[in-house]
Protein backbone atom coordinates (compact mmCIF):
# COMPACT_ATOMS: atom_id res chain seq x y z
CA UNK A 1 81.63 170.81 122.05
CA UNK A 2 79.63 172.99 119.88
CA UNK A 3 80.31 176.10 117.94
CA UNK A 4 79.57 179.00 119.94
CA UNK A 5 75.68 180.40 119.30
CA UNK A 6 74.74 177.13 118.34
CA UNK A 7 71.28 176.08 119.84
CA UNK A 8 71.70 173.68 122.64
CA UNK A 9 69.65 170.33 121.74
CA UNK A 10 68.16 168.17 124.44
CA UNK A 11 68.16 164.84 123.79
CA UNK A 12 65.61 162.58 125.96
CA UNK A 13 65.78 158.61 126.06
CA UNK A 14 62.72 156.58 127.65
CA UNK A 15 63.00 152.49 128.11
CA UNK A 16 60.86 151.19 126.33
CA UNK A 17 60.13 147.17 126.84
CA UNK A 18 58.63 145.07 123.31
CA UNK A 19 55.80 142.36 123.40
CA UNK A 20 58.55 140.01 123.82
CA UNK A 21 60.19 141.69 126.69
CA UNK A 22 63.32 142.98 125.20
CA UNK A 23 64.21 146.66 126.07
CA UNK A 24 64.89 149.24 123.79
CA UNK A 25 65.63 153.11 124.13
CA UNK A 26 63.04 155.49 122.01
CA UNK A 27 64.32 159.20 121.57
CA UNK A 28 61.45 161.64 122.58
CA UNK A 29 61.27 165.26 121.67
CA UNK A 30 60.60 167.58 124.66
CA UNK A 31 57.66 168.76 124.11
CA UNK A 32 56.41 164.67 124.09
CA UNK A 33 57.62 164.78 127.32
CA UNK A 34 56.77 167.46 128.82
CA UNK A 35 53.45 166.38 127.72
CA UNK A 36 53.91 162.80 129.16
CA UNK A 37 54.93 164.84 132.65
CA UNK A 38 51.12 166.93 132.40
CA UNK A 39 49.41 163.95 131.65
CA UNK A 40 50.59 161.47 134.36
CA UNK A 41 50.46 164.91 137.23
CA UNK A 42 46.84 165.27 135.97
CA UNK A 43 46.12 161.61 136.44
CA UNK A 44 47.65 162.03 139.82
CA UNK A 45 45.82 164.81 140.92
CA UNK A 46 42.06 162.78 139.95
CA UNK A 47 42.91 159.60 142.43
């Protein structure tokens, strides 16, 4: 548990699979995500 007033931290794991197909978990920051999320709704909204 954390100490009270300490920022919370969001931790986000993507599987992520090697040129020799073994899997591995990479630790993203949130704002690489969030601008994974715009980039694959944009590519959406273009087909």
């Amino acid at each position: 548990m954390q100490p009270e007033g300490a920022p919370l931290r969001l931790s986000i794991i993507r599987a992520v699979c090697d040129e020799h197909g073994r899997w591995h978990e990479e630790h993203l920051s949130s704002d690489t995500r969030i601008a994974d999320l715009a980039s694959c709704m944009m590519e959406k909204a273009r087909q």
